[in-house]
C-alpha atoms as a PDB file:
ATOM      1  CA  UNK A   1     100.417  78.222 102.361  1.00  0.00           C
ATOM      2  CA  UNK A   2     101.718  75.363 100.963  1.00  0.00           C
ATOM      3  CA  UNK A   3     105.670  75.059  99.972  1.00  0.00           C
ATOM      4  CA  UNK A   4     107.177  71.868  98.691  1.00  0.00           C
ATOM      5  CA  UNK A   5     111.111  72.270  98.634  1.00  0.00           C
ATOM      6  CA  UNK A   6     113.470  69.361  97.188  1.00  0.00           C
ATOM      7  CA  UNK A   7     117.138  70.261  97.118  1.00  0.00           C
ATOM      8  CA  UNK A   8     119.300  69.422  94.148  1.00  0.00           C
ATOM      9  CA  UNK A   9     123.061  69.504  93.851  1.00  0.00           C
ATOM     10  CA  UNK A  10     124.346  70.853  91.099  1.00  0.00           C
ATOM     11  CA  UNK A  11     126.709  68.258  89.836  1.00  0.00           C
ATOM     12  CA  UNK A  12     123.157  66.957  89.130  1.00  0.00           C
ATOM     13  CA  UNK A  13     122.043  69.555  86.834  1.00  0.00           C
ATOM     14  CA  UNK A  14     122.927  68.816  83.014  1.00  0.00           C
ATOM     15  CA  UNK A  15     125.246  71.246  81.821  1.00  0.00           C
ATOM     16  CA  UNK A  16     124.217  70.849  78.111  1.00  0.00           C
ATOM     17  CA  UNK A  17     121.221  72.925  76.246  1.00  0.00           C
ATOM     18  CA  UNK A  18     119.639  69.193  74.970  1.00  0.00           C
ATOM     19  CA  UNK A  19     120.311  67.534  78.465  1.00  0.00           C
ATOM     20  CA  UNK A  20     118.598  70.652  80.344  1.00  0.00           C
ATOM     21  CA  UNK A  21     116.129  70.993  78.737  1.00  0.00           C
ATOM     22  CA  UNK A  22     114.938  67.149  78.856  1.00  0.00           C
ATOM     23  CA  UNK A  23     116.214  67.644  82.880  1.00  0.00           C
ATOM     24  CA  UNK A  24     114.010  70.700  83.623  1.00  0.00           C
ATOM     25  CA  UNK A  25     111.318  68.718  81.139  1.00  0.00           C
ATOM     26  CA  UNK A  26     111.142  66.139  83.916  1.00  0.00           C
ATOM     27  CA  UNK A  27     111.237  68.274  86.489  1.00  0.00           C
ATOM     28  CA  UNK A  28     108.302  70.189  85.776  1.00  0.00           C
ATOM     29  CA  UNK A  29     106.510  66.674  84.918  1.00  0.00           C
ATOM     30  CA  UNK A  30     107.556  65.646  88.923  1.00  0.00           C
ATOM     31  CA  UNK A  31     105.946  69.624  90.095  1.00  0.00           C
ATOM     32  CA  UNK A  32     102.278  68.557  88.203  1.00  0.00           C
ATOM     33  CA  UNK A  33     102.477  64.734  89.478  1.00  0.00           C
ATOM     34  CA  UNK A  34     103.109  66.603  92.763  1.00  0.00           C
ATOM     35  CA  UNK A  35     100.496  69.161  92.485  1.00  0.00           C
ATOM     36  CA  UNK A  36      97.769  66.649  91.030  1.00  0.00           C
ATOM     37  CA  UNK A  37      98.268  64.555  94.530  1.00  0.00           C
ATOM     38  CA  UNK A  38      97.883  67.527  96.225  1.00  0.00           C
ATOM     39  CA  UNK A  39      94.853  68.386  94.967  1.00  0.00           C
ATOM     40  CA  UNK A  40      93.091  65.700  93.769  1.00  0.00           C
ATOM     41  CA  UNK A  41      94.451  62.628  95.622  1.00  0.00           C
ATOM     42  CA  UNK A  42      91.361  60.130  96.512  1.00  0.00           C
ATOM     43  CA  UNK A  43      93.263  59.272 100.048  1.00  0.00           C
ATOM     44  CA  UNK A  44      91.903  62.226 102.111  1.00  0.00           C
ATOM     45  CA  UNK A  45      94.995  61.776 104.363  1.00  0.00           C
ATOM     46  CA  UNK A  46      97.371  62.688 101.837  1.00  0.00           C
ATOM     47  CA  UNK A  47      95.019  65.423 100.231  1.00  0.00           C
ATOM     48  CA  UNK A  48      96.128  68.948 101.006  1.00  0.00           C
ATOM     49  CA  UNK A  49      99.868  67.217 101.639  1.00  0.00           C
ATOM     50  CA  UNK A  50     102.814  67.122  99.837  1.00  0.00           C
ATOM     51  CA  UNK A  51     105.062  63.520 100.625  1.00  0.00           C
ATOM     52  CA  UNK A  52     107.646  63.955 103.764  1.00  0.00           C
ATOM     53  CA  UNK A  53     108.060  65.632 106.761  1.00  0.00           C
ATOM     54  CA  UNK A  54     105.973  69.056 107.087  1.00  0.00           C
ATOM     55  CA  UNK A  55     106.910  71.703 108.937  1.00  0.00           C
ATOM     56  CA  UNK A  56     104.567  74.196 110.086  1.00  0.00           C
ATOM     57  CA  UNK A  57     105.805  77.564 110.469  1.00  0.00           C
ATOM     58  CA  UNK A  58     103.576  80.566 112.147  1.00  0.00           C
ATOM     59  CA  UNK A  59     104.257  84.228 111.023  1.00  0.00           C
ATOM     60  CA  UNK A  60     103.140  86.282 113.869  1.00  0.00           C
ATOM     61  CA  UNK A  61     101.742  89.800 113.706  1.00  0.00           C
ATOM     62  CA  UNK A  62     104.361  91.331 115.478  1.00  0.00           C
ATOM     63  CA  UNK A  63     106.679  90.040 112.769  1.00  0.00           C
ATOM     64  CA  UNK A  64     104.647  91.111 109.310  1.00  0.00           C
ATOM     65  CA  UNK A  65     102.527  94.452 110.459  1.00  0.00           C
ATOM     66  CA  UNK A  66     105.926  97.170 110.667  1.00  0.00           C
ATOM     67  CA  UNK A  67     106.635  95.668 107.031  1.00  0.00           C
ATOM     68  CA  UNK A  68     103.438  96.082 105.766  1.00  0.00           C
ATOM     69  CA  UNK A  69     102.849  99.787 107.770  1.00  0.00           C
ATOM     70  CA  UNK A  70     106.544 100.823 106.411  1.00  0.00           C
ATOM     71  CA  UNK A  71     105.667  99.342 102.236  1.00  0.00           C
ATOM     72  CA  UNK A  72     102.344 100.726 102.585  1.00  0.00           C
ATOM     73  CA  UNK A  73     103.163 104.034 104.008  1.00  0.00           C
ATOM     74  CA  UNK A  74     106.013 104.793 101.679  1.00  0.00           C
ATOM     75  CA  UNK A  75     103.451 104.004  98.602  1.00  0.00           C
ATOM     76  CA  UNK A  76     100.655 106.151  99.920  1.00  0.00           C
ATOM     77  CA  UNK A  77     103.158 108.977 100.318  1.00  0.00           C
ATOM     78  CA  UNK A  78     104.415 107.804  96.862  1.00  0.00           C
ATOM     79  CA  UNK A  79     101.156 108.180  95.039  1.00  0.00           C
ATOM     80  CA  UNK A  80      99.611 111.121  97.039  1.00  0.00           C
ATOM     81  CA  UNK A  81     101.542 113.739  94.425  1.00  0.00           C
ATOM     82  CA  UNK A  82     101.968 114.210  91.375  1.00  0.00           C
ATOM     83  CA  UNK A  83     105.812 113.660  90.974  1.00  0.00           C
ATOM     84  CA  UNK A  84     105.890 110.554  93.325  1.00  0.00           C
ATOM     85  CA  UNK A  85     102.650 109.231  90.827  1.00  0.00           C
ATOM     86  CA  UNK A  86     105.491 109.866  87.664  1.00  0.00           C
ATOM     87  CA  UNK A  87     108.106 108.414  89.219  1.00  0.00           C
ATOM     88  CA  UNK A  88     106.274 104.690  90.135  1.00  0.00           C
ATOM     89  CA  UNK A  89     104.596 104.351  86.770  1.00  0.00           C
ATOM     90  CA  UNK A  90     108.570 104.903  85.013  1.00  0.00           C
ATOM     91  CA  UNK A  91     109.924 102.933  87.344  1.00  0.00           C
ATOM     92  CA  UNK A  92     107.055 100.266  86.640  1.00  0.00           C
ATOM     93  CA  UNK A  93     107.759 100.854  83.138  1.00  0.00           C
ATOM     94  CA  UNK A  94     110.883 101.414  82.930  1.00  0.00           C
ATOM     95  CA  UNK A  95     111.691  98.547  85.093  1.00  0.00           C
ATOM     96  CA  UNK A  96     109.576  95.984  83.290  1.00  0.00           C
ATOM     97  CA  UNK A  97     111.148  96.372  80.014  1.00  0.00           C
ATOM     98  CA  UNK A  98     115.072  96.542  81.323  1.00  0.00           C
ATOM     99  CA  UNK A  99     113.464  93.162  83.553  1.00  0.00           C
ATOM    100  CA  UNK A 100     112.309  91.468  79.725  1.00  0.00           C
ATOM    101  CA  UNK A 101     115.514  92.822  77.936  1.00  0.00           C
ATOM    102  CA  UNK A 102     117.606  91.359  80.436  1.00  0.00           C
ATOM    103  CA  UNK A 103     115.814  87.839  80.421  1.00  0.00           C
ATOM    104  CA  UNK A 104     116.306  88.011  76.770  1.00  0.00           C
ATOM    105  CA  UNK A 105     120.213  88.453  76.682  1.00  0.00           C
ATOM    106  CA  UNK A 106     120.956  86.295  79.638  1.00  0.00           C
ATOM    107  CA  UNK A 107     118.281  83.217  77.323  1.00  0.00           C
END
C-alpha cells in the first residue's frame, strides 16, 4: 500500500467559498498529476513511487490478527440470530441516512 501524505497549514487554506473551491480545485489537479506518475511514469525508477522520502512500514501478524479475530467474531455472533441480523441492517440503514443528512447540513 501506497500513501502519499503532504501537510498543509491552515493559514494556507482559503477561508472563502470562491477561493476554496479554486484551492481544493488545484489540489485535486496535484492528487491526478501525482497518481498519473505513479502509474504511468515512462522512468521505471520512479514508477510505483510517489516523489520524496518513503518510508516503509511492516504490520506484523501479531499486531492485525486479535483485531481481525475480535471484528470478526463479534459479527459472526452478530449475524448468527435473528435479532443481532435486525439490529446490523438498521444500524446500516439507519446509519447511512443520519451519515448523508448530516453531510448535507454541515455542506
Amino acid at each position: 500500500m501506497h500513501i502519499h501524505v503532504a501537510r498543509i497549514d491552515k493559514k494556507d487554506v482559503p477561508g472563502e467559498r470562491d477561493f476554496m473551491r479554486r484551492w481544493l480545485h488545484e489540489r485535486f489537479e496535484i492528487k491526478d498529476k501525482l497518481l498519473i506518475e505513479f502509474y504511468d511514469s515512462p522512468d521505471p525508477d520512479r514508477r510505483n513511487r510517489f516523489p520524496g522520502e518513503s518510508v516503509s512500514s511492516k504490520l506484523s501478524l501479531r499486531k492485525t490478527l486479535p483485531s481481525l479475530l475480535v471484528l470478526s467474531g463479534l459479527t459472526a455472533g452478530m449475524l448468527a440470530t435473528e435479532a443481532g441480523r435486525k439490529l446490523y441492517v438498521k444500524t446500516w440503514l439507519y446509519g447511512t441516512l443520519l451519515g448523508c443528512l448530516w453531510v448535507s447540513i454541515k455542506a
